[in-house]
C-alpha atoms as a PDB file:
ATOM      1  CA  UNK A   1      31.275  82.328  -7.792  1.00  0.00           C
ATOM      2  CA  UNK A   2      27.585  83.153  -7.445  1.00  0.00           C
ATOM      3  CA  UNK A   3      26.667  79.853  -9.161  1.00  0.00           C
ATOM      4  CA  UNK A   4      28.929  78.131  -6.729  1.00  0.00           C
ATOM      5  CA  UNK A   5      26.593  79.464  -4.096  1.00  0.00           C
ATOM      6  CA  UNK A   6      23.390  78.471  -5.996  1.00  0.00           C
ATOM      7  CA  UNK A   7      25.005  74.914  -6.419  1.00  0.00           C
ATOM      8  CA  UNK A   8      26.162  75.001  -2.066  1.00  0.00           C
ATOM      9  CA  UNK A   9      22.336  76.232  -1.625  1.00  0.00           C
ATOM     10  CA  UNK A  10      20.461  73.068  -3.056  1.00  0.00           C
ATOM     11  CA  UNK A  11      23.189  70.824  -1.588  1.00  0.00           C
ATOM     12  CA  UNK A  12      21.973  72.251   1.542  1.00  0.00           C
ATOM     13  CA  UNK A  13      18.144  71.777   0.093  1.00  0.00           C
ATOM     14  CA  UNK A  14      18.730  68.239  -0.006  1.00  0.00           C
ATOM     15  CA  UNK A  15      20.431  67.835   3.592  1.00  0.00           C
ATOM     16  CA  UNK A  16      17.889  69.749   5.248  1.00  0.00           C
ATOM     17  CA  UNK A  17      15.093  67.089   3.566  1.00  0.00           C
ATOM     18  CA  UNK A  18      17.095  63.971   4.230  1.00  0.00           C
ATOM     19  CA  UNK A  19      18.043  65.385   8.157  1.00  0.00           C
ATOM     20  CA  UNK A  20      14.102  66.370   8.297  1.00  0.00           C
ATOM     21  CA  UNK A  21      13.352  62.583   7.209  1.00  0.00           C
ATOM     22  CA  UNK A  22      15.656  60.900   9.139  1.00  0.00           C
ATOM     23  CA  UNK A  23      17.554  59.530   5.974  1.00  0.00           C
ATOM     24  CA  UNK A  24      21.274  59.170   6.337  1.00  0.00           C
ATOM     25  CA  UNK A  25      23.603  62.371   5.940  1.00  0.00           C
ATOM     26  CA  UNK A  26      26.379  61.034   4.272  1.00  0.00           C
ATOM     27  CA  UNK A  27      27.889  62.337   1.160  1.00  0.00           C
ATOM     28  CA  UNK A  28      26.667  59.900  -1.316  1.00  0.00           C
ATOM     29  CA  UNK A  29      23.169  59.973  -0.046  1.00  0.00           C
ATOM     30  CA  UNK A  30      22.768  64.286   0.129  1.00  0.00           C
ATOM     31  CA  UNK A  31      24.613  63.884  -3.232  1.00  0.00           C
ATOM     32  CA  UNK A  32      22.205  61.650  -4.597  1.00  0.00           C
ATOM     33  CA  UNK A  33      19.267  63.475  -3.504  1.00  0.00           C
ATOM     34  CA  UNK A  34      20.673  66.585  -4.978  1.00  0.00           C
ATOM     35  CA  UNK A  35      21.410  65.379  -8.005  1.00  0.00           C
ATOM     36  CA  UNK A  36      18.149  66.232 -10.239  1.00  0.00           C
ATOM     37  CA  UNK A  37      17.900  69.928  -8.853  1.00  0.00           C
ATOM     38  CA  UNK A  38      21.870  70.089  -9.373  1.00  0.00           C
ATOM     39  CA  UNK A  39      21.378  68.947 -13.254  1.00  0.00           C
ATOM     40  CA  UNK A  40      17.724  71.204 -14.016  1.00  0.00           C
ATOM     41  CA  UNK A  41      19.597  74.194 -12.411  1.00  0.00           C
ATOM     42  CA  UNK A  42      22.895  73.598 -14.323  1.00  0.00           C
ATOM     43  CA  UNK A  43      20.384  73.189 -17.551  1.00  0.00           C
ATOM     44  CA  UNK A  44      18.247  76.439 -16.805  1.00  0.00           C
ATOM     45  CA  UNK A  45      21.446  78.877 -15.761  1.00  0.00           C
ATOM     46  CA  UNK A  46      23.013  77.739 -19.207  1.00  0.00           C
ATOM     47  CA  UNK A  47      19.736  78.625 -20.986  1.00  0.00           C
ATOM     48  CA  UNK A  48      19.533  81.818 -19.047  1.00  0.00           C
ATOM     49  CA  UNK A  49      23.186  83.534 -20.286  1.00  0.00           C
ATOM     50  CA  UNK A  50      24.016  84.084 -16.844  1.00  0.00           C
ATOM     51  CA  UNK A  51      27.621  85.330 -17.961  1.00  0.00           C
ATOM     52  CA  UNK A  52      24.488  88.206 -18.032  1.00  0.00           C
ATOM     53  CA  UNK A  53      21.966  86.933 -15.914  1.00  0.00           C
ATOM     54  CA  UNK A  54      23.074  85.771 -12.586  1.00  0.00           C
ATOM     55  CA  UNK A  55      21.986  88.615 -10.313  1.00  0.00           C
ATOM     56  CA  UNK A  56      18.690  89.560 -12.166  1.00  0.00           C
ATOM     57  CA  UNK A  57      15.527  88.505 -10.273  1.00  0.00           C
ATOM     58  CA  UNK A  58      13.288  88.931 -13.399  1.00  0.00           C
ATOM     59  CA  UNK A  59      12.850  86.981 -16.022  1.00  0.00           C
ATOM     60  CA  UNK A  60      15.906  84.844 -15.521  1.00  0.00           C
ATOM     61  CA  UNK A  61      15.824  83.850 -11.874  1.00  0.00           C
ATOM     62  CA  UNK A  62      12.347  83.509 -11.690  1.00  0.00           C
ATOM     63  CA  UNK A  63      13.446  81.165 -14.679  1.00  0.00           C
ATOM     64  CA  UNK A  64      15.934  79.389 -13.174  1.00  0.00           C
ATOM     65  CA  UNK A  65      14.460  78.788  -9.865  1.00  0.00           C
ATOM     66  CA  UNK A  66      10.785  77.580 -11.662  1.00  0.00           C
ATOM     67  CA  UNK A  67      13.068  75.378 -14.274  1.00  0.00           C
ATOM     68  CA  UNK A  68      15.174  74.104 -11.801  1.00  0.00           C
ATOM     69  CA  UNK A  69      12.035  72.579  -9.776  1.00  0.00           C
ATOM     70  CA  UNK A  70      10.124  71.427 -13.137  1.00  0.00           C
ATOM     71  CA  UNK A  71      12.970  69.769 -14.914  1.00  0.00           C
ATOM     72  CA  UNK A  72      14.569  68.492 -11.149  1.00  0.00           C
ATOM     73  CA  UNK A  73      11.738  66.830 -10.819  1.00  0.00           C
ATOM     74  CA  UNK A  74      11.534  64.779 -13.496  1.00  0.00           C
ATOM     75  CA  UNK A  75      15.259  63.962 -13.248  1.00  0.00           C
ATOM     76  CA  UNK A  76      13.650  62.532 -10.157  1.00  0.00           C
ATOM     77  CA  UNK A  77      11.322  60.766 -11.044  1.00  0.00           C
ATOM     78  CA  UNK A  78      13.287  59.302 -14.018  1.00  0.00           C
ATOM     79  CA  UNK A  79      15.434  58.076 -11.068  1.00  0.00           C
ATOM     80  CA  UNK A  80      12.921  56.069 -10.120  1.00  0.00           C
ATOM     81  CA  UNK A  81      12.076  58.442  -6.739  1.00  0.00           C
ATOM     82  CA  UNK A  82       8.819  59.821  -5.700  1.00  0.00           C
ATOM     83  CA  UNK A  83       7.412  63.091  -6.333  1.00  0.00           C
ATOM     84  CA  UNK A  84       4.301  63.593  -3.785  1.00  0.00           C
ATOM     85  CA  UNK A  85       2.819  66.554  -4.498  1.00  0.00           C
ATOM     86  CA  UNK A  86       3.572  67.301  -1.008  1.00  0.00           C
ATOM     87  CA  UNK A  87       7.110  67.216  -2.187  1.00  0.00           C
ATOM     88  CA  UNK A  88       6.829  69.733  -5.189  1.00  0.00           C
ATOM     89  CA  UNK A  89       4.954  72.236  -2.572  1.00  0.00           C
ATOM     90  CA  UNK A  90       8.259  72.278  -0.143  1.00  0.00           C
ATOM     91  CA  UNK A  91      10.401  72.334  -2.718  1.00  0.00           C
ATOM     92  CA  UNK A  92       9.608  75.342  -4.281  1.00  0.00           C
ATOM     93  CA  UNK A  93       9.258  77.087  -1.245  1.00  0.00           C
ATOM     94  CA  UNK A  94      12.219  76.172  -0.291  1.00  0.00           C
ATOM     95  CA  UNK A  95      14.595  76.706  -3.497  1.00  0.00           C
ATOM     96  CA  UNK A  96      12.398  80.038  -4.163  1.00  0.00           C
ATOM     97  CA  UNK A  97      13.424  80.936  -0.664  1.00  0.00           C
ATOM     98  CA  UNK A  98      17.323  80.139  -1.668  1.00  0.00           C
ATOM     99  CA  UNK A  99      17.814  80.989  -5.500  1.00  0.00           C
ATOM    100  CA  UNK A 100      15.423  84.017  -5.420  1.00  0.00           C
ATOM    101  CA  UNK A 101      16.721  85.048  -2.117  1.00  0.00           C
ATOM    102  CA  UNK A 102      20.139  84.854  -3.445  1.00  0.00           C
ATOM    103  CA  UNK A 103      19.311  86.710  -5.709  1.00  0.00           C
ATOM    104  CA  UNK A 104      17.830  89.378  -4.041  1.00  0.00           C
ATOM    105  CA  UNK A 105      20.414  89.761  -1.565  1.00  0.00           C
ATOM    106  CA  UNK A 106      23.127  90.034  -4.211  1.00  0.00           C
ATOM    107  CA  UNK A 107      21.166  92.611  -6.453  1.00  0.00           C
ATOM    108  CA  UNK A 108      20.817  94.508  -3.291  1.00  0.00           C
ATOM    109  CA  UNK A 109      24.075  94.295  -2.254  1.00  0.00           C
ATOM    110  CA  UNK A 110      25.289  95.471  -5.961  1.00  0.00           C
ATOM    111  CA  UNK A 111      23.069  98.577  -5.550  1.00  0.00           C
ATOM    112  CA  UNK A 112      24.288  99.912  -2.396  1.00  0.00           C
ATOM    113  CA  UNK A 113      28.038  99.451  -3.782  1.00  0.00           C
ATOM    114  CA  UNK A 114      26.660 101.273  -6.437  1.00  0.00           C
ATOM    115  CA  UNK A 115      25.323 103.947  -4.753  1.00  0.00           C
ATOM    116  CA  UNK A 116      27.880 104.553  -2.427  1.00  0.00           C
ATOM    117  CA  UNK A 117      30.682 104.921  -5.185  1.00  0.00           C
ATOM    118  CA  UNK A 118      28.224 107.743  -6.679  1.00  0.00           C
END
């Protein structure tokens, strides 16, 4: 389930860029532009256990979130789409700001369960 929000998460990454751009919002295209952060996170949450690891901030979602911008874009530009550096910059910001925030909110969350069952 949490991966399913990781996955809704860069979906949304991608709509916000093509909205902010003024690139058409249809399925295909947000699909399209989501599609090299979709395959480098489905790569680096495989390497990372997360049957283990889908909660922890450190190593593995610092992992997944650097991994997931590296390999996406190359994906990218293997597509045959740009990469200004630009680009890269807002990027991680903005899936550090949505996997590691995830992330932190859910490993919070877990802790206060925790602790109130205590």
């Amino acid at each position: 389930m949490l991966a399913v929000i990781d996955v809704v998460l860069i979906i949304l990454f991608a709509t916000l860029g093509r909205r902010e751009h003024e690139h058409g919002l249809g399925l295909g295209g947000i699909l399209l532009t989501a599609l090299p952060f979709l395959i480098a996170y489905v790569i680096m949450t495989l390497v990372s256990k997360p049957w283990l690891t889908i909660n922890k901030l450190w190593p593995s979602g610092i992992l997944v979130w650097l991994g997931t911008v590296a390999i996406g874009m190359v994906v990218r530009i293997m597509m045959g789409k740009t990469a200004a550096f630009s680009f890269v910059i807002v990027t991680l910001i903005v899936l550090g700001v949505f996997l590691i925030g995830r992330r932190a909110v859910t490993s919070w969350i877990a802790k206060r369960s925790q602790q109130q069952k205590a």
